[in-house]
Protein backbone atom coordinates (compact mmCIF):
# COMPACT_ATOMS: atom_id res chain seq x y z
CA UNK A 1 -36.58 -18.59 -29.59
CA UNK A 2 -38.94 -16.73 -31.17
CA UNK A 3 -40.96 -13.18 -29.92
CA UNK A 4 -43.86 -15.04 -28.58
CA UNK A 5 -44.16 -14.93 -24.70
CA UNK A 6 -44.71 -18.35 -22.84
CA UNK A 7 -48.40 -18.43 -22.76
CA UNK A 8 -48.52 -17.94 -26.55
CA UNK A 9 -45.94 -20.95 -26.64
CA UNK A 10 -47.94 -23.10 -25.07
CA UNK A 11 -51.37 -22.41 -26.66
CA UNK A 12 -49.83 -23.02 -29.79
CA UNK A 13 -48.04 -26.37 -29.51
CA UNK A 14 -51.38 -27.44 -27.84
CA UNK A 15 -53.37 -26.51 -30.83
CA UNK A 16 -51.05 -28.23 -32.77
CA UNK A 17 -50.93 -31.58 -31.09
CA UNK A 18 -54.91 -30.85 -30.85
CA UNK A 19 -54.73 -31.20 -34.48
CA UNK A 20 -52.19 -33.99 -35.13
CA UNK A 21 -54.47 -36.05 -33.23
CA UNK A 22 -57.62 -34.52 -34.08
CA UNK A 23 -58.94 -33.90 -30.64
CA UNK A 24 -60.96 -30.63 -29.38
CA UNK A 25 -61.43 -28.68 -27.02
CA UNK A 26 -64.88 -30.63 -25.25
CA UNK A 27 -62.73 -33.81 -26.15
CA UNK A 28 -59.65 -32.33 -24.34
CA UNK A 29 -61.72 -31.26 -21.48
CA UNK A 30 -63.77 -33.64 -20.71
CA UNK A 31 -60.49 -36.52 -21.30
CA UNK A 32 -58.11 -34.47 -18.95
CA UNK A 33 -61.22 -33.69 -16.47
CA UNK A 34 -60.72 -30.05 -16.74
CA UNK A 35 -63.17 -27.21 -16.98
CA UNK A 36 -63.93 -26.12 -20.69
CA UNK A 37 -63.02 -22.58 -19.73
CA UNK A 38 -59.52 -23.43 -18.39
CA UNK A 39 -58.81 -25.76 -21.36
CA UNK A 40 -59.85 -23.00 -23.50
CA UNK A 41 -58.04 -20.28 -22.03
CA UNK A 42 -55.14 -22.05 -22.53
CA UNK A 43 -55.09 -22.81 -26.34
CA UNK A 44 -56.11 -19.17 -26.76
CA UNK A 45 -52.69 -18.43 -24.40
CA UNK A 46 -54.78 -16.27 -22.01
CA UNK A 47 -53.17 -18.62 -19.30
CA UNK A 48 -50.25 -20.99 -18.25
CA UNK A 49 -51.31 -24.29 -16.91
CA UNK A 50 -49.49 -25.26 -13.98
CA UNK A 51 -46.36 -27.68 -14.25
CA UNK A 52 -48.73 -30.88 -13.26
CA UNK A 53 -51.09 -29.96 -16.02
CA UNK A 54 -48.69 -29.52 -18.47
CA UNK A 55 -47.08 -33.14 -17.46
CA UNK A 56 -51.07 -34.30 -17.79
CA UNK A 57 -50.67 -33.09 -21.50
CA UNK A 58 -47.50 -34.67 -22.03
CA UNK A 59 -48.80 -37.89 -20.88
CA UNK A 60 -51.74 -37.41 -23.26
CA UNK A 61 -50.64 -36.33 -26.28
CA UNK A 62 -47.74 -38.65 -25.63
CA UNK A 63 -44.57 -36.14 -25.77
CA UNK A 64 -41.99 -34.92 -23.20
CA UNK A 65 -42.89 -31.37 -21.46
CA UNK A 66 -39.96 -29.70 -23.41
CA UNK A 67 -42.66 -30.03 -26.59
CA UNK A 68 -45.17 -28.19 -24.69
CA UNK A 69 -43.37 -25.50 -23.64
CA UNK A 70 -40.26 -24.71 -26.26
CA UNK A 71 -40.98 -23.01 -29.80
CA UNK A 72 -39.63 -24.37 -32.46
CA UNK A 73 -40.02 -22.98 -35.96
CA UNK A 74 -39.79 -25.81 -38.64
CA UNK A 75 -38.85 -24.97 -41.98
CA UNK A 76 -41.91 -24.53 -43.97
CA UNK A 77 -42.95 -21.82 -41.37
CA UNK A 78 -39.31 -19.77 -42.78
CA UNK A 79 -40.57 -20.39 -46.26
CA UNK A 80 -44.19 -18.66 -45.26
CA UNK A 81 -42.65 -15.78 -43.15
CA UNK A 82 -40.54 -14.67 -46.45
CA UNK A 83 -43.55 -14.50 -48.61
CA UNK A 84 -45.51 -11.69 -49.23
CA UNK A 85 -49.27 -11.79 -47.20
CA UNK A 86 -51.19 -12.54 -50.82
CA UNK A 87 -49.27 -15.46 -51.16
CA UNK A 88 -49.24 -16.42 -47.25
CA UNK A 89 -52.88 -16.30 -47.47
CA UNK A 90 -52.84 -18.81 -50.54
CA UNK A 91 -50.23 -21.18 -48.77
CA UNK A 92 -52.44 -21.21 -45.83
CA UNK A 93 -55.63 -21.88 -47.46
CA UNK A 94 -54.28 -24.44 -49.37
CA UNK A 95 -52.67 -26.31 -46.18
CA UNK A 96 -55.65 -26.28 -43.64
CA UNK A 97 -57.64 -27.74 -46.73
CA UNK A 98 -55.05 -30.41 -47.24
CA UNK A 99 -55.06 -30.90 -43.00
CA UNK A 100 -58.91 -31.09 -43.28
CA UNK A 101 -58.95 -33.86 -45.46
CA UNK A 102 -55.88 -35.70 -43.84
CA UNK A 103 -57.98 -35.38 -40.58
CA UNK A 104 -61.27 -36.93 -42.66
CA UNK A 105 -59.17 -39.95 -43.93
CA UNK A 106 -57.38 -40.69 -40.98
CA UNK A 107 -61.03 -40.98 -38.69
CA UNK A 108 -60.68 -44.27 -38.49
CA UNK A 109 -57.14 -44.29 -37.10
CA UNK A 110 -57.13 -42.19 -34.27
CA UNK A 111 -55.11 -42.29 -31.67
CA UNK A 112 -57.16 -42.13 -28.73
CA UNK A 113 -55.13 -42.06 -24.97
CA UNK A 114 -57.98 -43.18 -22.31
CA UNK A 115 -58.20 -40.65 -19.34
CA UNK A 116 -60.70 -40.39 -16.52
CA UNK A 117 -63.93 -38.35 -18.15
CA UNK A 118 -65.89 -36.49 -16.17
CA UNK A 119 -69.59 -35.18 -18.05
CA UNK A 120 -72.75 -33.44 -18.04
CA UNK A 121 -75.82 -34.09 -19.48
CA UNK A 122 -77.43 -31.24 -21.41
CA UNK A 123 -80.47 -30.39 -23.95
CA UNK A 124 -79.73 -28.84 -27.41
CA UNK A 125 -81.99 -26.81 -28.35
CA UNK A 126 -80.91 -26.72 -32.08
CA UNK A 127 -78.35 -25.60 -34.30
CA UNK A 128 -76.09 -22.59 -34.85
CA UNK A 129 -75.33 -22.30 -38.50
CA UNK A 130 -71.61 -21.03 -38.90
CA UNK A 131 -71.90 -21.42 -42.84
CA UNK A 132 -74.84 -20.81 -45.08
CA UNK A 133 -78.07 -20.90 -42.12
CA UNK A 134 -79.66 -23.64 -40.67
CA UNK A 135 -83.67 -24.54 -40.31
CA UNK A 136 -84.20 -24.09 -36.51
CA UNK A 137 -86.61 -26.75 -35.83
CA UNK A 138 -87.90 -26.03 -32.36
CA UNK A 139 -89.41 -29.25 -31.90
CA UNK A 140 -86.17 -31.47 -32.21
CA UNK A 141 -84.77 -31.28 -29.08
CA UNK A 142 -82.08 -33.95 -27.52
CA UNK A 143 -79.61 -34.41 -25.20
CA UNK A 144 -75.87 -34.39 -25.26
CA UNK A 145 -72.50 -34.90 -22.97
CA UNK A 146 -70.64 -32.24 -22.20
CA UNK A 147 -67.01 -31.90 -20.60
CA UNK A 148 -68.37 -29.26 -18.23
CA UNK A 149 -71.04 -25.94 -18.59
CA UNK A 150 -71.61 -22.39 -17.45
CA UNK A 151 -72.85 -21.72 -13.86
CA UNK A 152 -75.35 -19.53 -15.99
CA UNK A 153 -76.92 -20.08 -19.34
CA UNK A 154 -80.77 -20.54 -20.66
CA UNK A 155 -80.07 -22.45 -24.47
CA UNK A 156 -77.80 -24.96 -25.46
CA UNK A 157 -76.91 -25.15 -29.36
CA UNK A 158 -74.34 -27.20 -31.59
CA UNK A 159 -72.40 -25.36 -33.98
CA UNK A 160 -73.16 -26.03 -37.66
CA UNK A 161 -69.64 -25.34 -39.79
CA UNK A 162 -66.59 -23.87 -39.65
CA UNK A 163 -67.29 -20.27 -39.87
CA UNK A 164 -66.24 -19.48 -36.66
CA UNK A 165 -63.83 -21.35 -36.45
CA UNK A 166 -61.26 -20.82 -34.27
CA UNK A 167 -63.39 -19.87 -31.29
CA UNK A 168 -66.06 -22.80 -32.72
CA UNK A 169 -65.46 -25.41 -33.57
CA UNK A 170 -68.10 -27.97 -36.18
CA UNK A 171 -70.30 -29.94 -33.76
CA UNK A 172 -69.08 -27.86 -30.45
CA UNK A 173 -71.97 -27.19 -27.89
CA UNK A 174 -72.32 -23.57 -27.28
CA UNK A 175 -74.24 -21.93 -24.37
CA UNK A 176 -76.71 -19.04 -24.83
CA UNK A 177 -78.24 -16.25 -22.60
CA UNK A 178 -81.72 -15.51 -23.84
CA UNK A 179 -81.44 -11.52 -24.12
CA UNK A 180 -81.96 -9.05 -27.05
CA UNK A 181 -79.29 -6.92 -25.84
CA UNK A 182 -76.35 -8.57 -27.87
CA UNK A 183 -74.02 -5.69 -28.54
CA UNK A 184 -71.46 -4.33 -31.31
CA UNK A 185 -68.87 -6.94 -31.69
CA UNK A 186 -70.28 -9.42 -29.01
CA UNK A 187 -70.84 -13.20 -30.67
CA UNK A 188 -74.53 -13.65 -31.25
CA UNK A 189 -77.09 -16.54 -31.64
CA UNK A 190 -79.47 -15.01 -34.04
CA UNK A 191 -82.62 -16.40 -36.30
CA UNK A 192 -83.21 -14.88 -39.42
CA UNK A 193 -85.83 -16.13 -41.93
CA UNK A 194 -86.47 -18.85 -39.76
CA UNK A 195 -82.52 -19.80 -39.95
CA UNK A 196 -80.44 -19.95 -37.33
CA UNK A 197 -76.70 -18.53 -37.24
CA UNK A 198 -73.53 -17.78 -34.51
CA UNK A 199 -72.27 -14.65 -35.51
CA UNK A 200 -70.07 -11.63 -34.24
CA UNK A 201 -73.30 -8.88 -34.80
CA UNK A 202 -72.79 -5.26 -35.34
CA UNK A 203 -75.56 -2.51 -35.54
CA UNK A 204 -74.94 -0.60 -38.63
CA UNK A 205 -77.47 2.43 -39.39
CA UNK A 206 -80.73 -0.14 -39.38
CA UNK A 207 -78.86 -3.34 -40.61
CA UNK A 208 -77.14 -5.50 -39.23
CA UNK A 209 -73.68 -6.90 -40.07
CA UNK A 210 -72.75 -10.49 -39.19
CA UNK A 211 -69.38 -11.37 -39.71
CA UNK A 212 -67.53 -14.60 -39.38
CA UNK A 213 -64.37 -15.09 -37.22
CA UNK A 214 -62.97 -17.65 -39.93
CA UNK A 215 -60.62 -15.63 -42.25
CA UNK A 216 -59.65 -18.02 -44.81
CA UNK A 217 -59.70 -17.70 -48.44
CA UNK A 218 -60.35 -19.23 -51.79
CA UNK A 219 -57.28 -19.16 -54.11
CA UNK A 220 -58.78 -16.03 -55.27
CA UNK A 221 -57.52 -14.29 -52.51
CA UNK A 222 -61.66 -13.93 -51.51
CA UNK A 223 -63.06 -14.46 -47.82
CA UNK A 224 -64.70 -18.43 -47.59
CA UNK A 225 -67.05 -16.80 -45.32
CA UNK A 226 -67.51 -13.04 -46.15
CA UNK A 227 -70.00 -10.92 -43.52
CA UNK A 228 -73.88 -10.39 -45.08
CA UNK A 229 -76.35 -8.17 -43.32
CA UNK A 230 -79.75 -8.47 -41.83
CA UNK A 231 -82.31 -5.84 -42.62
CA UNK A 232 -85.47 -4.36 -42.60
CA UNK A 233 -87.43 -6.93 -45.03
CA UNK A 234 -86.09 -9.71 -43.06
CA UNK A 235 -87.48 -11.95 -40.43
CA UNK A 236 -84.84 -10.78 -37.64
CA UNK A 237 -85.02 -13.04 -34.26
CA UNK A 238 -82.18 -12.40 -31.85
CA UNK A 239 -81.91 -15.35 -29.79
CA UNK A 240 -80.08 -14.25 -27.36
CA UNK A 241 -75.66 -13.69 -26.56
CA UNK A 242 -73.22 -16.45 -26.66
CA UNK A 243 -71.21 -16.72 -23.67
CA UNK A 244 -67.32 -17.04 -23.75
């Protein structure tokens, strides 16, 4: 056993069965009939789920409980934990490519496992750019189904890019509360130039920083998605705060 507590455990052989079969977290969700929030606390192991939820996600992913809730570190992992963090960095970059494109080619093979769906119906108002900015056209607004939504929010958005992913995922709806009072180190939707982005903003002298939560790199050893700032000579809209 490893040092990770149970709750980490668990979030992580959910993320990882979330990946063999390519399913996310609105998929998950909305398939099990759980709220977003509690599906997401989970995979980020901010909670347990309870021992008939965790048979639920046996039964969907198809594996006995034991898999859900025992660590197990295969050998590949011992190979990365000897290396030195330049060349853990390259390994990793190099394998969540080579699972991106796995998870392109195998689209067509999916194994889906039918469970009772519960959704909502709600309006996009755009997209969130987490790569290189998006046109937000105003005018192009439709309607989506959701696994389940805030008790509060003004704008709904779909994610552009991996960026910010973790926390985001391409395609994911994300709720916003109209409000200029987005704060250091809170996730932001923000329009800039007439392009909008979901970033983590900070407020830097009279610029400000937007930084991506997705840390990979090229085989350079150089961010994929490095931070750029906003300042005086642009176009600066601040839609409003992303809520978690």
């Amino acid at each position: 056993m490893s040092g990770l507590g149970n709750k980490e455990i668990m979030a992580k052989n959910i993320n990882k069965y979330m990946r063999k079969f390519d399913v996310d977290r609105k998929k998950l969700s909305s398939d099990l009939g759980i709220s977003y929030t509690t599906v997401t606390d989970w995979i980020k192991g901010k909670t347990y789920p309870r021992i008939d939820k965790i048979e639920m996600l046996a039964n969907y992913f198809g594996v006995s409980k034991s898999d859900l809730v025992e660590d197990s570190i295969s050998s590949i992992e011992t190979i990365y934990n000897q290396l030195i963090p330049d060349r853990q960095s390259k390994v990793y970059s190099f394998a969540q490519h080579q699972l991106d494109e796995q998870t392109r080619l195998q689209t067509n093979n999916k194994v889906i496992v039918m469970m009772p769906t519960k959704s909502t119906t709600v309006e996009i108002a755009g997209k969130l750019s987490a790569g290189g900015g998006t046109y937000n056209d105003k005018s192009c607004v439709e309607t989506v189904e959701v696994g389940s939504t805030p008790s509060h929010y003004d704008l709904a958005f779909q994610v552009a890019g991996d960026s910010m992913y973790p926390t985001f995922e391409d395609g994911e709806v994300v709720f916003v509360k109209e409000t200029n009072d987005v704060f250091n180190g809170q996730i932001g939707a923000v329009e800039i130039n007439g392009e909008a982005f979901i970033k983590k903003m900070y407020l830097e002298d009279h610029k400000v920083r937007l930084v991506s939560l997705n840390t990979d790199v090229d085989e350079n050893g150089d961010r994929l998605y490095p931070d750029f700032y906003s300042d005086d000579f642009d176009d600066l809209y601040i839609i409003g705060r992303v809520i978690i």
